[in-house]
C-alpha atoms as a PDB file:
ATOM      1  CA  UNK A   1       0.000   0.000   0.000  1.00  0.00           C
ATOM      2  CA  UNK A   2       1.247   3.730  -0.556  1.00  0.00           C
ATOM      3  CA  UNK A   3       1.883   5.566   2.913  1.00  0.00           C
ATOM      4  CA  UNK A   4       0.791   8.583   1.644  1.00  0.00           C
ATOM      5  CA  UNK A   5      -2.657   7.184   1.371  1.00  0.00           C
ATOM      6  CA  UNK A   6      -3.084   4.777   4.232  1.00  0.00           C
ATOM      7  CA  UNK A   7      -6.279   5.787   6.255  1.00  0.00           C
ATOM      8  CA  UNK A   8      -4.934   4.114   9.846  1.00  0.00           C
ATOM      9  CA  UNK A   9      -1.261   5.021   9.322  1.00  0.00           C
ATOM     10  CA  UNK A  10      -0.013   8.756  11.358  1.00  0.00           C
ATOM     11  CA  UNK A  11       1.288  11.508   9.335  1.00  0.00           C
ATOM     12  CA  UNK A  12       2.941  14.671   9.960  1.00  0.00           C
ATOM     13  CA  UNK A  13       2.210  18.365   8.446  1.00  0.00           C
ATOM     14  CA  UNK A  14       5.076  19.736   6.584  1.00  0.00           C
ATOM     15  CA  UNK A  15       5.887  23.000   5.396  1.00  0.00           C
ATOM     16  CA  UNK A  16       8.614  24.329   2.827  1.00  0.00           C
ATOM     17  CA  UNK A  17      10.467  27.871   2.262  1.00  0.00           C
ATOM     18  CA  UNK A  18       7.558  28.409  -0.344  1.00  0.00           C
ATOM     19  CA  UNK A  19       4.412  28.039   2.090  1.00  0.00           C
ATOM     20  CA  UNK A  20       3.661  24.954   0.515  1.00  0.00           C
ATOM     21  CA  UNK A  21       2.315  22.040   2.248  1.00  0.00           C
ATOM     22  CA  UNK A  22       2.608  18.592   2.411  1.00  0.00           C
ATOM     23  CA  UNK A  23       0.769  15.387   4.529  1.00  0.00           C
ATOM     24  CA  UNK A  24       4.154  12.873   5.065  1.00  0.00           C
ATOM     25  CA  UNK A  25       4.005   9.840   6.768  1.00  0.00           C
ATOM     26  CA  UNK A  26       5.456   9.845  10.446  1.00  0.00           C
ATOM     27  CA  UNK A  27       7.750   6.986   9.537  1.00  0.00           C
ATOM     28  CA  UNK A  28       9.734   8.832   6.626  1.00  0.00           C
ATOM     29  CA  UNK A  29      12.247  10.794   7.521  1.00  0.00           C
ATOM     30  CA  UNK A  30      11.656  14.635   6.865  1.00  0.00           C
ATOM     31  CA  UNK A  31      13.140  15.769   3.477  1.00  0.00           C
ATOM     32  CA  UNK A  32      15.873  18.469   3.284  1.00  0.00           C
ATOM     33  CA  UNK A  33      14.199  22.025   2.687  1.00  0.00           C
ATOM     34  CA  UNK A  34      10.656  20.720   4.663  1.00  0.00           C
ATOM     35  CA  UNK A  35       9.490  21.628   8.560  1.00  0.00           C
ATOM     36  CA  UNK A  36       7.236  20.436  10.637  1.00  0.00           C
ATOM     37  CA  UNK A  37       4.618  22.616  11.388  1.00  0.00           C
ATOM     38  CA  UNK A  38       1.783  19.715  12.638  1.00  0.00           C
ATOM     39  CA  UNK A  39       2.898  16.914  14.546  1.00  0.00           C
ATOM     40  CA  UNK A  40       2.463  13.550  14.355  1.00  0.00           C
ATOM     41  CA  UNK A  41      -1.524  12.603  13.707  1.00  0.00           C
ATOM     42  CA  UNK A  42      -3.969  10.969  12.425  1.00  0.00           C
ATOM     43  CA  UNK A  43      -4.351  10.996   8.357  1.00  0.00           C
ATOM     44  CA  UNK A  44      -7.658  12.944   8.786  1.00  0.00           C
ATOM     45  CA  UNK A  45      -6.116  15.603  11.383  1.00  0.00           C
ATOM     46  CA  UNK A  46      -3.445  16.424   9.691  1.00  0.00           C
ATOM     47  CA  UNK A  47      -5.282  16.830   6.023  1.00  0.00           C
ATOM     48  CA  UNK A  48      -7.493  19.324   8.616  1.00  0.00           C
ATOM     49  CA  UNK A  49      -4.501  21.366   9.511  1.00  0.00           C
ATOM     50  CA  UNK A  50      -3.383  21.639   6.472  1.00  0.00           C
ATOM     51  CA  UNK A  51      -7.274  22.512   4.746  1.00  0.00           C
ATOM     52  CA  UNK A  52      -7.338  25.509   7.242  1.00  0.00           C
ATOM     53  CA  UNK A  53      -3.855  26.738   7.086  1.00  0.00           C
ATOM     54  CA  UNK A  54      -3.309  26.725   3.535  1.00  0.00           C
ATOM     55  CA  UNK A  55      -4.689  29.343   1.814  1.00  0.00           C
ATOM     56  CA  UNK A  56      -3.287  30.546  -0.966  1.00  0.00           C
ATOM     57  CA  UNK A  57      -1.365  27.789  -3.411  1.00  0.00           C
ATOM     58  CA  UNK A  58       0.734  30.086  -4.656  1.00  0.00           C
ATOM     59  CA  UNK A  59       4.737  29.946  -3.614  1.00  0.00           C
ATOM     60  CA  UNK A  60       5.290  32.930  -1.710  1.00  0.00           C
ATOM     61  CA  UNK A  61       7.882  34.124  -4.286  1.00  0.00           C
ATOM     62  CA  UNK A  62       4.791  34.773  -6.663  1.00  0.00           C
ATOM     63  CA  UNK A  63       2.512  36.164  -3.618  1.00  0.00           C
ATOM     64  CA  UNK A  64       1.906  40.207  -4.129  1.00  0.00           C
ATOM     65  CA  UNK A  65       2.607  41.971  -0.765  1.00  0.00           C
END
């Protein structure tokens, strides 16, 4: 099965330089570049966190101020 999509697995939130998200599994080791900003959770929590923090898809390089 992919652990990216595995329902009863725990994930973390990360986030990169760009403001760009990503769901990771716990068990991976965090890539170069990527923080975590939600720990370790359930699949569902974490795809939560990121639903309400991520507004804009944009990288923030492109983002107007």
């Amino acid at each position: 099965m992919n652990p990216f999509e595995n329902a009863d697995s725990t994930y973390k939130v990360l986030m990169n330089g760009e403001g760009q998200y990503s769901l990771w599994p716990a068990f991976i080791e965090v890539p170069a570049g990527w923080s975590i900003v939600h720990e370790q959770d359930s699949r569902q929590a974490c795809l939560d966190y990121i639903e309400l923090h991520w507004n804009n898809m944009e990288p923030n390089q492109l983002i107007t101020k």
